[in-house]
PDB file of N, CA and C in Angstrom:
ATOM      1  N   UNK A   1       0.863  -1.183   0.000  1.00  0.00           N
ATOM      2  CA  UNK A   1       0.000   0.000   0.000  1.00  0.00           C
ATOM      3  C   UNK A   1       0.894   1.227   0.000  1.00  0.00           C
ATOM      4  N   UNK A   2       1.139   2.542  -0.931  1.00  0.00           N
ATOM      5  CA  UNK A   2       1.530   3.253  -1.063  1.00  0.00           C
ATOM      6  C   UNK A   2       0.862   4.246  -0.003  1.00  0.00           C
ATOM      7  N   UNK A   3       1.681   5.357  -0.115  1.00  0.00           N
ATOM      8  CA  UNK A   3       1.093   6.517   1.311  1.00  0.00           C
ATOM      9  C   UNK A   3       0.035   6.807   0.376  1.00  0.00           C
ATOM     10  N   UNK A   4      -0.285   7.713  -0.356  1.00  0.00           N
ATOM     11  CA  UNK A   4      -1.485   8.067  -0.568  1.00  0.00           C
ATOM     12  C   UNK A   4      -2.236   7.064  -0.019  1.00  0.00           C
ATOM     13  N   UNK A   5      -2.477   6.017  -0.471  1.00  0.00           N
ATOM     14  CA  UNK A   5      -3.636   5.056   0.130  1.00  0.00           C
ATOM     15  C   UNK A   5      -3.768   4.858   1.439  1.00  0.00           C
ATOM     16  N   UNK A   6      -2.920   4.675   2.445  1.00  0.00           N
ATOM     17  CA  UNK A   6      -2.618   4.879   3.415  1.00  0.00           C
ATOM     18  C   UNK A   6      -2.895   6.222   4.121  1.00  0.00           C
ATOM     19  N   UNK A   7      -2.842   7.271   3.790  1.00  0.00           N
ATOM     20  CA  UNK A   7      -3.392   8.572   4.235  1.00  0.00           C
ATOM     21  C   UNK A   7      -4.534   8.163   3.864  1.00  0.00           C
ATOM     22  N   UNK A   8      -5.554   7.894   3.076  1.00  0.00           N
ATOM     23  CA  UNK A   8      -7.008   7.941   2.693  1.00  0.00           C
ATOM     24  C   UNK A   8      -7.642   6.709   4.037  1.00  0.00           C
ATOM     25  N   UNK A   9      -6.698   5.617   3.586  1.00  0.00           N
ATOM     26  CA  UNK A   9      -7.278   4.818   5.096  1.00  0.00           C
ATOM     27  C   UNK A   9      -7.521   5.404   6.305  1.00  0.00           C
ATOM     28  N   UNK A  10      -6.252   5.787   6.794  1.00  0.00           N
ATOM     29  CA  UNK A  10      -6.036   6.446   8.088  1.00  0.00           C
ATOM     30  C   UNK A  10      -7.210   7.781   8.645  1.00  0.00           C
ATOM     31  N   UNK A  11      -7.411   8.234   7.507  1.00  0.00           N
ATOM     32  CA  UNK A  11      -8.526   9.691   7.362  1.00  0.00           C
ATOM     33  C   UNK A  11      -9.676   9.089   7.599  1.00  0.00           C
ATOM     34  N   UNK A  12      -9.948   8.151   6.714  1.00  0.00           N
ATOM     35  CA  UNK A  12     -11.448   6.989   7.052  1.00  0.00           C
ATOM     36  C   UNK A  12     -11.456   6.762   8.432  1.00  0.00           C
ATOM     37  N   UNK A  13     -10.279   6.150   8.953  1.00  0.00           N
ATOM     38  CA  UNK A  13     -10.304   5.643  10.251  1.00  0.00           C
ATOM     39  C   UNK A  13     -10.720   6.598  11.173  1.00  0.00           C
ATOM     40  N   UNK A  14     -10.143   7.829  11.135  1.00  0.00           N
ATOM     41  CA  UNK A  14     -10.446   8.641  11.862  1.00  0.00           C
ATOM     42  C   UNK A  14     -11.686   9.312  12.254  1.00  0.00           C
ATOM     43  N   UNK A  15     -12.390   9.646  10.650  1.00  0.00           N
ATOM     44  CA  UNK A  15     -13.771   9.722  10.903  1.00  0.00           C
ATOM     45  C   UNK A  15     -14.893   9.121  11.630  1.00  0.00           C
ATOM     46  N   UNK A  16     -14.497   7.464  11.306  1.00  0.00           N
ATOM     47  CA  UNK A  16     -15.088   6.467  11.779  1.00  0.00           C
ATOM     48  C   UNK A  16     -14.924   6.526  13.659  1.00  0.00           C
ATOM     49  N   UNK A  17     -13.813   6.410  14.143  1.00  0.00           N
ATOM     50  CA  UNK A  17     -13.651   6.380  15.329  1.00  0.00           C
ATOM     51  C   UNK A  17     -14.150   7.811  16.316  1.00  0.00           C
ATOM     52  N   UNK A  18     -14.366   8.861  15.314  1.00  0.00           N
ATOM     53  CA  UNK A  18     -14.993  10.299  16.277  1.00  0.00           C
ATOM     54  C   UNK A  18     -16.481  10.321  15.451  1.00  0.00           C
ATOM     55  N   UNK A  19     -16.888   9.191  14.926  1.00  0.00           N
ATOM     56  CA  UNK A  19     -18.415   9.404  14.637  1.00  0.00           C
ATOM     57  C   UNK A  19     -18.828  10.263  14.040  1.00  0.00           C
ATOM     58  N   UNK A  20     -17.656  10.860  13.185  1.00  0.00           N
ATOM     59  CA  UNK A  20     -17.857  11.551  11.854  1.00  0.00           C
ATOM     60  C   UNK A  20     -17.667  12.933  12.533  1.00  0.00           C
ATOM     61  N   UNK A  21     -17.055  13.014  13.507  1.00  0.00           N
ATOM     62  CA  UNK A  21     -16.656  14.269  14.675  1.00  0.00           C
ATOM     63  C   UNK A  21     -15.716  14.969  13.287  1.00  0.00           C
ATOM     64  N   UNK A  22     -14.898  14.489  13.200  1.00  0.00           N
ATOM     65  CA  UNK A  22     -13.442  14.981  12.585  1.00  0.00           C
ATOM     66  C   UNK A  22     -13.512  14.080  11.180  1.00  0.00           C
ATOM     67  N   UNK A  23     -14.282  14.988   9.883  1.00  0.00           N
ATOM     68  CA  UNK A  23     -13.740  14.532   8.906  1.00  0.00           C
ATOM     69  C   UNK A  23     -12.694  13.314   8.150  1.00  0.00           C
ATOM     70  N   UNK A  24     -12.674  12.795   7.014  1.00  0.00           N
ATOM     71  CA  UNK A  24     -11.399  12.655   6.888  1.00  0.00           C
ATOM     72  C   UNK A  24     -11.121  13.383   6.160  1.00  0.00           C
ATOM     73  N   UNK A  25     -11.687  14.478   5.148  1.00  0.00           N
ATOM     74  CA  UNK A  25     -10.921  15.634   4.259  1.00  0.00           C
ATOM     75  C   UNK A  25     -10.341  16.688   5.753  1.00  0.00           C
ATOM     76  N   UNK A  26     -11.253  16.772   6.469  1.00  0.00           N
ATOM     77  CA  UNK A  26     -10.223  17.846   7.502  1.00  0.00           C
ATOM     78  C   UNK A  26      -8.900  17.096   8.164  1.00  0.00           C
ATOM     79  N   UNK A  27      -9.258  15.594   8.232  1.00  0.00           N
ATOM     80  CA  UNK A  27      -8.036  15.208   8.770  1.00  0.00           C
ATOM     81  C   UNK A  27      -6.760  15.127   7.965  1.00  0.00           C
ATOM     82  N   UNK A  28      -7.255  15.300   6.450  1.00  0.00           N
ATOM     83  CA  UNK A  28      -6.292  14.980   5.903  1.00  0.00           C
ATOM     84  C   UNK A  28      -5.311  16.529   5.540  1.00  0.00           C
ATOM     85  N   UNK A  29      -6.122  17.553   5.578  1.00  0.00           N
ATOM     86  CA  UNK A  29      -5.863  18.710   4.898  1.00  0.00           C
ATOM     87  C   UNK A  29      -5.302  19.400   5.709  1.00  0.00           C
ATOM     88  N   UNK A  30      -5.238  19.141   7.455  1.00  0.00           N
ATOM     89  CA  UNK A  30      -4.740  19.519   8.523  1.00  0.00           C
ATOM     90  C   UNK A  30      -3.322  19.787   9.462  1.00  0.00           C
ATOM     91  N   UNK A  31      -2.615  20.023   9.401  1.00  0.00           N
ATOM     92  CA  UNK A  31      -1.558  20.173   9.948  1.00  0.00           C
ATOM     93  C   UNK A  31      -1.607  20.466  12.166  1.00  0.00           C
ATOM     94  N   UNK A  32      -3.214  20.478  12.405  1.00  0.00           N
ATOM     95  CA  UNK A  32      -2.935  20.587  13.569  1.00  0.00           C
ATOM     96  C   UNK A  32      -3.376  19.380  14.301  1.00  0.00           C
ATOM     97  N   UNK A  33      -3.152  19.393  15.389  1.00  0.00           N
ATOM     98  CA  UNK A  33      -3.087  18.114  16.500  1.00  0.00           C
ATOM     99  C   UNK A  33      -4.917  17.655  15.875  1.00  0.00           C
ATOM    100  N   UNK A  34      -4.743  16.145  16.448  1.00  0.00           N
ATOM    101  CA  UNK A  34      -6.020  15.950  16.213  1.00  0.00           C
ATOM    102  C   UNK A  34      -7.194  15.426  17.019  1.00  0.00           C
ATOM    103  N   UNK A  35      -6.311  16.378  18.518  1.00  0.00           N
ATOM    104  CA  UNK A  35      -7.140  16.576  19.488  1.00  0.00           C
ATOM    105  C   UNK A  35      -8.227  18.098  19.331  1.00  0.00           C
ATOM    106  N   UNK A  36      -7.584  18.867  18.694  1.00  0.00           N
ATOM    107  CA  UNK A  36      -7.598  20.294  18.036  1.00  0.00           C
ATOM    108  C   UNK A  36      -8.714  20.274  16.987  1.00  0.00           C
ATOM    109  N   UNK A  37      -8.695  19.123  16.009  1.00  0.00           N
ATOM    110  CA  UNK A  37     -10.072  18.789  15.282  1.00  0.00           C
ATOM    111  C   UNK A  37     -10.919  18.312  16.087  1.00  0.00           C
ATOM    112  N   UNK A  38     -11.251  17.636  17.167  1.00  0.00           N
ATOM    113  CA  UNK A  38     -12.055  17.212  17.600  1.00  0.00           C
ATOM    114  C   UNK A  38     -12.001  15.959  18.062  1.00  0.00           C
ATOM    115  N   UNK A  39     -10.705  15.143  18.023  1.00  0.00           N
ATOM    116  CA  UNK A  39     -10.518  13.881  18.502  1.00  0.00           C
ATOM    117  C   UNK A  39     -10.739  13.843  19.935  1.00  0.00           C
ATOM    118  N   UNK A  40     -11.437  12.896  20.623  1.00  0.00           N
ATOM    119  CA  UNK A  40     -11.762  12.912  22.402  1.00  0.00           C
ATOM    120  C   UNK A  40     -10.554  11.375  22.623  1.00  0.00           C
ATOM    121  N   UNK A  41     -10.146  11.639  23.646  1.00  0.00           N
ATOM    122  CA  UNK A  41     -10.228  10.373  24.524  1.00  0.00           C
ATOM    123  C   UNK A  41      -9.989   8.688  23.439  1.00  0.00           C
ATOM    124  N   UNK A  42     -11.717   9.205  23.861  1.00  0.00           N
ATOM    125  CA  UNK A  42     -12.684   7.479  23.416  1.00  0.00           C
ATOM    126  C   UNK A  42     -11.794   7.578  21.947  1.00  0.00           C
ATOM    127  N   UNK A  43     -12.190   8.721  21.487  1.00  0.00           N
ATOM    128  CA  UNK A  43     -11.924   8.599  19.558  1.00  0.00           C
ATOM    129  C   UNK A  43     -10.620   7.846  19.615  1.00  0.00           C
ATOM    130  N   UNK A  44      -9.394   8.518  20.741  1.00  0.00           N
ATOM    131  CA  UNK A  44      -8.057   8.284  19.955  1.00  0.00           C
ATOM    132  C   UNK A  44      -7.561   6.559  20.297  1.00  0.00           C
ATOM    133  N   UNK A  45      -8.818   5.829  21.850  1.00  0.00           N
ATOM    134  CA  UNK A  45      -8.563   4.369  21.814  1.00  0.00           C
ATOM    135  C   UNK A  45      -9.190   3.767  20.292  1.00  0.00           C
ATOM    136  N   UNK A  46     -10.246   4.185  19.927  1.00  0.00           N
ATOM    137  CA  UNK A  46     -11.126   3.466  18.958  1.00  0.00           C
ATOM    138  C   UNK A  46     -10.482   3.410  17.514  1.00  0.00           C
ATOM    139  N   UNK A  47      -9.087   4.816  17.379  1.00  0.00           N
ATOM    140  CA  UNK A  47      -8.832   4.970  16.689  1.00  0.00           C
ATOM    141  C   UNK A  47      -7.484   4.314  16.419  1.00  0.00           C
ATOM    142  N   UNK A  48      -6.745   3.547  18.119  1.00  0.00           N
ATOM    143  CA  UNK A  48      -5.798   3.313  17.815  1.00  0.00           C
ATOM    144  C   UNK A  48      -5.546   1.424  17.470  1.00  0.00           C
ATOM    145  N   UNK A  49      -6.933   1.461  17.961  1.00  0.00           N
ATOM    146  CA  UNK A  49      -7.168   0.087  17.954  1.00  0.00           C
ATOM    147  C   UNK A  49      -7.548  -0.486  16.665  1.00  0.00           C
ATOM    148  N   UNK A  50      -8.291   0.405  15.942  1.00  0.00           N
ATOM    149  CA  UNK A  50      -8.764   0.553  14.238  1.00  0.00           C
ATOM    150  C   UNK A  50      -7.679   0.125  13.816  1.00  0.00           C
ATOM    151  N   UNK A  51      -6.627   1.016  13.913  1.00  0.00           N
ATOM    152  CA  UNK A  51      -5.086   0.998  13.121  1.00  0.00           C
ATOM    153  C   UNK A  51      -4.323   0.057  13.216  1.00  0.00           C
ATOM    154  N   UNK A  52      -4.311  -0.461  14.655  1.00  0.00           N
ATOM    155  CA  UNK A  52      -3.592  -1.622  14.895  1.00  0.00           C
ATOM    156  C   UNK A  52      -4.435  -3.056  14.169  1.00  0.00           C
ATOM    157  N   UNK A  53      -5.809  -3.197  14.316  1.00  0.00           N
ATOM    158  CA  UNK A  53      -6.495  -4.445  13.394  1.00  0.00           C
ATOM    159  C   UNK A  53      -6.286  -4.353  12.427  1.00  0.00           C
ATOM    160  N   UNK A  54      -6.347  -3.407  11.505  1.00  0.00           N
ATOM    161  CA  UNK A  54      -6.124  -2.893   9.927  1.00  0.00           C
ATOM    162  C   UNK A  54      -5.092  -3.393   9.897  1.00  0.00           C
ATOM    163  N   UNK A  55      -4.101  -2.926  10.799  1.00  0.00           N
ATOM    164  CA  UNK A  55      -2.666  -3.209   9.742  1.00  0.00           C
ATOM    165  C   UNK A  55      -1.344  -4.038  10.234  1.00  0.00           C
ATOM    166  N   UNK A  56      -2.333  -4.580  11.320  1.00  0.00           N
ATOM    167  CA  UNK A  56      -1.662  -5.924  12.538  1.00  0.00           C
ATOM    168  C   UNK A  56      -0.230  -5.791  12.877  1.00  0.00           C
ATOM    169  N   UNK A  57      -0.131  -3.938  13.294  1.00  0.00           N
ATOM    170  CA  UNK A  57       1.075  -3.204  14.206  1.00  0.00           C
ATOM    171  C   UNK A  57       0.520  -3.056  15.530  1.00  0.00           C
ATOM    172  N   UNK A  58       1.529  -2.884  16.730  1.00  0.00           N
ATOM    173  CA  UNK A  58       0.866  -2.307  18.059  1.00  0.00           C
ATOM    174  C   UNK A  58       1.580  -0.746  18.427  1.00  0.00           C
ATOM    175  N   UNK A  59       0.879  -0.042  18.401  1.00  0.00           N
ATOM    176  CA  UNK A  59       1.826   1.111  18.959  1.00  0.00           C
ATOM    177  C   UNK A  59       1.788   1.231  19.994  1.00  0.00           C
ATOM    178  N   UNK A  60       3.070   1.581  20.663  1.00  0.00           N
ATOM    179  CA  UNK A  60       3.607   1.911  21.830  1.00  0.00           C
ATOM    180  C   UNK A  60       2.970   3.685  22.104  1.00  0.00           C
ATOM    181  N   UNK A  61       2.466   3.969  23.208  1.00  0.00           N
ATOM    182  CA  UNK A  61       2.268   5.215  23.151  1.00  0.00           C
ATOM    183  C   UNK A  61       2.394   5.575  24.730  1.00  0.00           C
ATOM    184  N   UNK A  62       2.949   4.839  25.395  1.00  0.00           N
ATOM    185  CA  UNK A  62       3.518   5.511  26.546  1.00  0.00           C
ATOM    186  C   UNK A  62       4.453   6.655  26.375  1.00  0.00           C
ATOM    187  N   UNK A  63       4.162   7.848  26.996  1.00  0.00           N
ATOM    188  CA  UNK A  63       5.481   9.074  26.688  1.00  0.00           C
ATOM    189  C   UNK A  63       4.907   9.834  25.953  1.00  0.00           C
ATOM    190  N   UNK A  64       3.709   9.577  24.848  1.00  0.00           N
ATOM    191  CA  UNK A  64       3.228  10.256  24.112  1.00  0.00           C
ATOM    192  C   UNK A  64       2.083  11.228  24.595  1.00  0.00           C
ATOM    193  N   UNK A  65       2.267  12.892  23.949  1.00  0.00           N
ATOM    194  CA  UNK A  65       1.085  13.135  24.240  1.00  0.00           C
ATOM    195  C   UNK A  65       0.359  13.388  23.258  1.00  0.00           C
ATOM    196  N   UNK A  66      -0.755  12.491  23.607  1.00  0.00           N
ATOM    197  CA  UNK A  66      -1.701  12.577  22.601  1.00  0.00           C
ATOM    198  C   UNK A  66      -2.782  13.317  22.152  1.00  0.00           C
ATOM    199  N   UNK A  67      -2.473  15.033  23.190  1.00  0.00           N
ATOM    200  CA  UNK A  67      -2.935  16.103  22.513  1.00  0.00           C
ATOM    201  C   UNK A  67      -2.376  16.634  21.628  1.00  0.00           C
ATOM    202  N   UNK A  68      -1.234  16.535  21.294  1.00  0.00           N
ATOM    203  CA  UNK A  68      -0.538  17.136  20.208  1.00  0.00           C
ATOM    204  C   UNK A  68       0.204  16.441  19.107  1.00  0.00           C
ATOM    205  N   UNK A  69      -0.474  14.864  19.151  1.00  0.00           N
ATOM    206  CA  UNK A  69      -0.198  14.060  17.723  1.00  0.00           C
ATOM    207  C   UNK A  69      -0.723  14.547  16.486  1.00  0.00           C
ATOM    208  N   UNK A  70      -0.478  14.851  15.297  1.00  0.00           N
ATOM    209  CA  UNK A  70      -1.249  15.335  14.471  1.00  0.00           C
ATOM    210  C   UNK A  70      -1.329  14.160  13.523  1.00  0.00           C
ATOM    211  N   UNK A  71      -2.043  14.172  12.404  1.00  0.00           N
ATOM    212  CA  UNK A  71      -2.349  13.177  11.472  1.00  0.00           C
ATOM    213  C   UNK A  71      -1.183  12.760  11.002  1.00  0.00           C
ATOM    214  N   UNK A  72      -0.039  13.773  10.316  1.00  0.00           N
ATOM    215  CA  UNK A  72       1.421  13.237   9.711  1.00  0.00           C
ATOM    216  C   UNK A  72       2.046  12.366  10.784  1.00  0.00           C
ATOM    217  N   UNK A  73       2.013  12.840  12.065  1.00  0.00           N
ATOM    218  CA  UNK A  73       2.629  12.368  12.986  1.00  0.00           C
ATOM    219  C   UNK A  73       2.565  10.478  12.896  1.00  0.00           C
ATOM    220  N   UNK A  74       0.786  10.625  12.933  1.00  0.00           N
ATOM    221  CA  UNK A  74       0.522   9.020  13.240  1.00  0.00           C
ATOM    222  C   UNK A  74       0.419   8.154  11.740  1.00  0.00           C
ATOM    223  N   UNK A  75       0.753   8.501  10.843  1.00  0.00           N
ATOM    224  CA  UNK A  75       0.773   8.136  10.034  1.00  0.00           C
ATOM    225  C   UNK A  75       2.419   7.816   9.843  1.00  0.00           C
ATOM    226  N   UNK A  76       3.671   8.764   9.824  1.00  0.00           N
ATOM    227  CA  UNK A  76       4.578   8.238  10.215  1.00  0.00           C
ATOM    228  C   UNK A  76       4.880   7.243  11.388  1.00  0.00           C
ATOM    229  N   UNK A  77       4.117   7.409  12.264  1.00  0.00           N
ATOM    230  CA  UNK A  77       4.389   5.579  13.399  1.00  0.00           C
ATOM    231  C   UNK A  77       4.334   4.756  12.370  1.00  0.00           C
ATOM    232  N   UNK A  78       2.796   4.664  11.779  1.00  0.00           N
ATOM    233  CA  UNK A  78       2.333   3.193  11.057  1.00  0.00           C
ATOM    234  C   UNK A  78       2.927   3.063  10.102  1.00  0.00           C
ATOM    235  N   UNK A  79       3.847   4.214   9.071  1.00  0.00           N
ATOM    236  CA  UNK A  79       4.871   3.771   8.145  1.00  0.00           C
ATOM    237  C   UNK A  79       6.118   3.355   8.073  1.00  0.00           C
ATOM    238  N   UNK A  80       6.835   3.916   9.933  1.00  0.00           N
ATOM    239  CA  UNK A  80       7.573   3.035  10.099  1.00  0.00           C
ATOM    240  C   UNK A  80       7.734   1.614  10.867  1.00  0.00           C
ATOM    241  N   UNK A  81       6.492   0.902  10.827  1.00  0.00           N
ATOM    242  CA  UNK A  81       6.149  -0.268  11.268  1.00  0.00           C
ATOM    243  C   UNK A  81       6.097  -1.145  10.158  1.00  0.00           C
TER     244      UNK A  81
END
């Protein structure tokens, strides 16, 4: 799977996990955190768990804060997995 496709997944995912809270054209077009679009909490387990079934990686996210992950951010984890 090339990044483009991979950004379009990841944007899906995102929508899906904030209940259509946070776009995936805003997630994708965004450069800010994606607590900042509207990601809660709940969204960013539902969202991390999405990512990890999809693409059968686990991310480590101890240390992380996950108010200020932005979309490039988590998309670079899952590309270097």
């Amino acid at each position: 799977m090339g990044r483009p496709e991979l950004y379009a997944t990841v944007a899906q995912l995102i929508e899906q996990a904030t209940g259509s809270t946070v776009a995936a054209a805003d997630a994708l077009a965004s450069d800010m955190p994606l607590f900042d679009l509207g990601l809660d909490s709940l969204g960013w387990l539902r969202l991390i768990d999405a990512i990890e079934v999809a693409y059968q990686v686990e991310f480590d996210l101890s240390g992380t804060d996950l108010r200020r992950v932005t979309f490039g951010e988590n998309i670079d984890q899952l590309a270097a997995r």
